[in-house]
PDB file of N, CA and C in Angstrom:
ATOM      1  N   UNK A   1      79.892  87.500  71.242  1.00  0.00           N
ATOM      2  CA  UNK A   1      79.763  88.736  71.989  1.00  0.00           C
ATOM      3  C   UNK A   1      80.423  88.607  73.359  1.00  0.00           C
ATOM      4  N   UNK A   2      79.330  88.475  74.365  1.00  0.00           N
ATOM      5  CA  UNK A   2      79.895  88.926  75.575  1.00  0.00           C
ATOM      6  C   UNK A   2      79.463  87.334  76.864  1.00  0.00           C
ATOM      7  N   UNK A   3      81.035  86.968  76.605  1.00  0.00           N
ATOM      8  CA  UNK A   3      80.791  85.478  77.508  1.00  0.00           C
ATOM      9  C   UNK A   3      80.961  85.469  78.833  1.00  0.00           C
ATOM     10  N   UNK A   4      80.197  85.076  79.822  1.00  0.00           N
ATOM     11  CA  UNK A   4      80.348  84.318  81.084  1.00  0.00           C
ATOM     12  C   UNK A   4      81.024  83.263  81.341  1.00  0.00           C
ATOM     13  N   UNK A   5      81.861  83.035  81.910  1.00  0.00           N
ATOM     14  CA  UNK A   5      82.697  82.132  82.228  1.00  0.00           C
ATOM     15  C   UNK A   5      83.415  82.393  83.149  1.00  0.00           C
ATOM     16  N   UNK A   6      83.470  81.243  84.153  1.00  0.00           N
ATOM     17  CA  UNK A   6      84.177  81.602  85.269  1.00  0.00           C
ATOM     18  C   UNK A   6      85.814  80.647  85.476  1.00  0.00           C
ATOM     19  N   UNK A   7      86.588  81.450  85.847  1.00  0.00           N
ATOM     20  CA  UNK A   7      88.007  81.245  85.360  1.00  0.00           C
ATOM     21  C   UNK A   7      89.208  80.638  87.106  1.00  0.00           C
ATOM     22  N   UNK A   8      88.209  80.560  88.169  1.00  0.00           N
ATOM     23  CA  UNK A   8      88.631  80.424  89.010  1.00  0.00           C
ATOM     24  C   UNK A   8      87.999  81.485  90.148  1.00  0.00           C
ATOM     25  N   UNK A   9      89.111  81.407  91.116  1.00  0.00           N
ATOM     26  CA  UNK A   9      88.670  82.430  92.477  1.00  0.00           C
ATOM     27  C   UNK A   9      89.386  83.314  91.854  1.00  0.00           C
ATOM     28  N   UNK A  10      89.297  84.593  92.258  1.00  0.00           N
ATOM     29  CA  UNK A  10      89.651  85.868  92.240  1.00  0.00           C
ATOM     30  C   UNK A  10      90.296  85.849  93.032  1.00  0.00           C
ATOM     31  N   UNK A  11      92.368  85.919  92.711  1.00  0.00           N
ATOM     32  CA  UNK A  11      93.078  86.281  93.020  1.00  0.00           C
ATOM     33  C   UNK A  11      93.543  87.035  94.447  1.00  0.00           C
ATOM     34  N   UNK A  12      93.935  87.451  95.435  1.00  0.00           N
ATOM     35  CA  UNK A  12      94.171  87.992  96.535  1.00  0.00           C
ATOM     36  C   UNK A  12      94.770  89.872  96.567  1.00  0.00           C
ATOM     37  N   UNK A  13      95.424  89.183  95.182  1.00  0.00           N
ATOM     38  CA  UNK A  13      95.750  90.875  95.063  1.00  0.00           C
ATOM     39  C   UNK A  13      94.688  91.771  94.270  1.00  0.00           C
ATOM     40  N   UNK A  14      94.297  91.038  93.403  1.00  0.00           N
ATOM     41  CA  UNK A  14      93.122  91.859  92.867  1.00  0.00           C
ATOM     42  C   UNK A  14      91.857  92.255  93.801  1.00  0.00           C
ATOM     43  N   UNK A  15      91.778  91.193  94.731  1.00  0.00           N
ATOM     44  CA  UNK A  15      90.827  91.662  95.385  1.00  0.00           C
ATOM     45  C   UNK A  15      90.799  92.949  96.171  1.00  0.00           C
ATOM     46  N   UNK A  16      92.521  92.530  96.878  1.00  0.00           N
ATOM     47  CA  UNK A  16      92.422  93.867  97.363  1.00  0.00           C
ATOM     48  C   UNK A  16      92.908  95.258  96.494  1.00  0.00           C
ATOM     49  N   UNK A  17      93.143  94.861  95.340  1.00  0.00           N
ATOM     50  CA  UNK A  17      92.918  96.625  94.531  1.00  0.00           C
ATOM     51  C   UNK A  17      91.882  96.666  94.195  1.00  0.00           C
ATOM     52  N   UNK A  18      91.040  95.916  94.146  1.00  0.00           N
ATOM     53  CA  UNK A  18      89.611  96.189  93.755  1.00  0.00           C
ATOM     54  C   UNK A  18      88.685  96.782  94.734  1.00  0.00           C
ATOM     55  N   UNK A  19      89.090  96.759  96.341  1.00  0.00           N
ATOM     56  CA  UNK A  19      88.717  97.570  97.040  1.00  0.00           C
ATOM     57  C   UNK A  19      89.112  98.694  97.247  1.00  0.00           C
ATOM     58  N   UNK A  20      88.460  99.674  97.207  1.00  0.00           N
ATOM     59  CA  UNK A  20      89.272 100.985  97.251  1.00  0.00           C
ATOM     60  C   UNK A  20      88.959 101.964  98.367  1.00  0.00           C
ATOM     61  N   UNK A  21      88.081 101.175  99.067  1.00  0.00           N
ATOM     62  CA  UNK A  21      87.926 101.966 101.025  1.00  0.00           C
ATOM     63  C   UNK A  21      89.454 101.101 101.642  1.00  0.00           C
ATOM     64  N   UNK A  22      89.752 100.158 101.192  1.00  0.00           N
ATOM     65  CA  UNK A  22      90.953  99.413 102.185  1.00  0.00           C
ATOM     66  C   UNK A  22      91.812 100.639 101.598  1.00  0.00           C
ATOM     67  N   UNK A  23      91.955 100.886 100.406  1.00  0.00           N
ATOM     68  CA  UNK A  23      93.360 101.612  99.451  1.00  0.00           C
ATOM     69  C   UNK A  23      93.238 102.589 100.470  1.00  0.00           C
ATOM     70  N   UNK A  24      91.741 102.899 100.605  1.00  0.00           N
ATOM     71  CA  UNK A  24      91.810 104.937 100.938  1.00  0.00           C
ATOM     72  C   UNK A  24      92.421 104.529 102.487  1.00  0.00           C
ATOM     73  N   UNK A  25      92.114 103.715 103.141  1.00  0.00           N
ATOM     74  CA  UNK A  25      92.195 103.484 104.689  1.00  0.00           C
ATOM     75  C   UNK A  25      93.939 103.141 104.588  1.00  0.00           C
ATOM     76  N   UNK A  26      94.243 102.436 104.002  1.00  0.00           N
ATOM     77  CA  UNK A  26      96.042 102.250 104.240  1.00  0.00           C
ATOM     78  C   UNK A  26      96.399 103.688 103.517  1.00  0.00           C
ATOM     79  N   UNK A  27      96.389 104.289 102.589  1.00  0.00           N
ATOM     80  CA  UNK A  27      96.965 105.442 102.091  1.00  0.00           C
ATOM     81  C   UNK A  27      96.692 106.180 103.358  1.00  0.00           C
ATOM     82  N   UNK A  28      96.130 106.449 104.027  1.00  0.00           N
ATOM     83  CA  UNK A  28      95.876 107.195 105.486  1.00  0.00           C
ATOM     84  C   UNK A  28      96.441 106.592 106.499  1.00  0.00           C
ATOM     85  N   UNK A  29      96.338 105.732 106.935  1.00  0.00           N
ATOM     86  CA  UNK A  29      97.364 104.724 108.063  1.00  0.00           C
ATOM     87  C   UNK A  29      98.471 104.586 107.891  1.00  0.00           C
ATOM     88  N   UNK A  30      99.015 104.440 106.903  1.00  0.00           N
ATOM     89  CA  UNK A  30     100.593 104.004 106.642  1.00  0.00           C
ATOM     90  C   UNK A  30     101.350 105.077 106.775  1.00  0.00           C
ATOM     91  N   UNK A  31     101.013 106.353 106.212  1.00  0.00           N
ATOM     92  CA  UNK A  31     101.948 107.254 106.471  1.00  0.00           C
ATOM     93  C   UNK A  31     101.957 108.189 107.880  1.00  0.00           C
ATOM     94  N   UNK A  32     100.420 108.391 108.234  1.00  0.00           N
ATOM     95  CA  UNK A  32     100.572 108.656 109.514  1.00  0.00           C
ATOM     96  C   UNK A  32     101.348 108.018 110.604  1.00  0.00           C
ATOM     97  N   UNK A  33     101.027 107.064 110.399  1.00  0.00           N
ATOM     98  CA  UNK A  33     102.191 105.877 111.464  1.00  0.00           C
ATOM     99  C   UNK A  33     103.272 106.225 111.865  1.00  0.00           C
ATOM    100  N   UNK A  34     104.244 106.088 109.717  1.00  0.00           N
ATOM    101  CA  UNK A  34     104.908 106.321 109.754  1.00  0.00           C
ATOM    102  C   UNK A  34     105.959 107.559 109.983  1.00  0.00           C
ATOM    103  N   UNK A  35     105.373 108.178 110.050  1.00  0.00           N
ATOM    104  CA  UNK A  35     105.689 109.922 110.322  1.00  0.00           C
ATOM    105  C   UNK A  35     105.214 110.147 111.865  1.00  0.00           C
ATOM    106  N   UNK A  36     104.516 109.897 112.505  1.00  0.00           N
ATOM    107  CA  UNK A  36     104.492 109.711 113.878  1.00  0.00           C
ATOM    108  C   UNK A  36     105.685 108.860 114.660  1.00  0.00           C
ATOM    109  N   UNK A  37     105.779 107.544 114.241  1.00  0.00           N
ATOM    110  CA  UNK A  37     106.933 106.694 114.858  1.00  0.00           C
ATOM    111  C   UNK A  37     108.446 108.108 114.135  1.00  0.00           C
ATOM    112  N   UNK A  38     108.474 108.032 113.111  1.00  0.00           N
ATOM    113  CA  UNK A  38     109.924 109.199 112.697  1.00  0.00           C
ATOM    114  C   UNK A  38     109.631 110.263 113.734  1.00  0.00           C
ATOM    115  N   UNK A  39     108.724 110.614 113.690  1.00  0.00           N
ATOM    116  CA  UNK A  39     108.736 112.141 114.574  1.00  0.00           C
ATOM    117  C   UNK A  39     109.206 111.797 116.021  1.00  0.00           C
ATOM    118  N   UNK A  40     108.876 110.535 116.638  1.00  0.00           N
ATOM    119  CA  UNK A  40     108.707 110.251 118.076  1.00  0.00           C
ATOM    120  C   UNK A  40     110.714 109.940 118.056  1.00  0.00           C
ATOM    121  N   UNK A  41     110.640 108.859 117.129  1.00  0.00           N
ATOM    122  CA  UNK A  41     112.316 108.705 117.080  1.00  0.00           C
ATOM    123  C   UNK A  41     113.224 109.881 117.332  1.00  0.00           C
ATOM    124  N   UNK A  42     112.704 110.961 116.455  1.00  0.00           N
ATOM    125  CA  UNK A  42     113.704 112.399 116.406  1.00  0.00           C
ATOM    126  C   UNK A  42     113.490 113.040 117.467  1.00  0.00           C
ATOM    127  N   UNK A  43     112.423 112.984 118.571  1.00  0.00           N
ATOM    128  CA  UNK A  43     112.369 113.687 119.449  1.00  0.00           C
ATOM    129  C   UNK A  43     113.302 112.906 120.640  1.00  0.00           C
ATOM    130  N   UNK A  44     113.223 111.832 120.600  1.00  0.00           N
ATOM    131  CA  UNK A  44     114.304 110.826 121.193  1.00  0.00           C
ATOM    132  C   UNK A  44     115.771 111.491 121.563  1.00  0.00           C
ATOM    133  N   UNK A  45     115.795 111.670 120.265  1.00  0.00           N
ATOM    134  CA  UNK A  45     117.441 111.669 119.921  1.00  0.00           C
ATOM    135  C   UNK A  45     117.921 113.676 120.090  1.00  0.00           C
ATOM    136  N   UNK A  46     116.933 114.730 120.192  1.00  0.00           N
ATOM    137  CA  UNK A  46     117.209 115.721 120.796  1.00  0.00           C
ATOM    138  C   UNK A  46     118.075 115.885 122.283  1.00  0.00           C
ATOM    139  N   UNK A  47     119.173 116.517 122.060  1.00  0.00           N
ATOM    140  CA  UNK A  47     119.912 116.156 123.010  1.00  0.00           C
ATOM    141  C   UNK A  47     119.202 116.772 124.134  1.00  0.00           C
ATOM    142  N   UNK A  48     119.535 116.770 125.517  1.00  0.00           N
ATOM    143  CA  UNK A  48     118.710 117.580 126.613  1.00  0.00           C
ATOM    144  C   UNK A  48     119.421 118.740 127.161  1.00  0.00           C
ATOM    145  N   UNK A  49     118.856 119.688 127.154  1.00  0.00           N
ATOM    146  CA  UNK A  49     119.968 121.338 127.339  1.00  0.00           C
ATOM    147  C   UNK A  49     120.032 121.147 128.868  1.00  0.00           C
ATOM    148  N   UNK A  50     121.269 121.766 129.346  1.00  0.00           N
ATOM    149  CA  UNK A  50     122.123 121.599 130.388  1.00  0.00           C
ATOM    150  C   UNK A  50     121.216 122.499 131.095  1.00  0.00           C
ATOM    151  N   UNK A  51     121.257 122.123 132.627  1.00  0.00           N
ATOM    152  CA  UNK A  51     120.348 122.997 134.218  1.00  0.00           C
ATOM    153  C   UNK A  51     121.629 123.690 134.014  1.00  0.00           C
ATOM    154  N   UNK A  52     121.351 125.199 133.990  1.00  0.00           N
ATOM    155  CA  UNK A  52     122.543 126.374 134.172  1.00  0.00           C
ATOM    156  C   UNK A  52     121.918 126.758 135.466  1.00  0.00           C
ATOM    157  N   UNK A  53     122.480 126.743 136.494  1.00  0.00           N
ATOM    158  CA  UNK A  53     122.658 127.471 138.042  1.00  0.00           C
ATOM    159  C   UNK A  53     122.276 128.679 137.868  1.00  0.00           C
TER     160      UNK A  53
END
């Protein structure tokens, strides 16, 4: 039937897919970041409109 046996440590990557508050917390961090740093870059690079007299 149904055996116990232990096969080692549990892996690093499994661990972390096996958490799924870290998943939900980087699926939320990573792209905000990343779309904040892009947004900040592009505002950078808007040229600056000329002082007309």
């Amino acid at each position: 039937m149904h055996e116990n046996r232990e096969d080692g440590p549990i892996p690093a990557g499994q661990r972390f897919y096996d958490n799924i508050f870290l998943l939900l917390v980087l699926g939320t961090v990573v792209p905000t970041l990343v779309y904040t740093v892009w947004g900040l870059i592009e505002i950078m690079n808007v040229p600056k409109l000329p002082i007309v007299p």
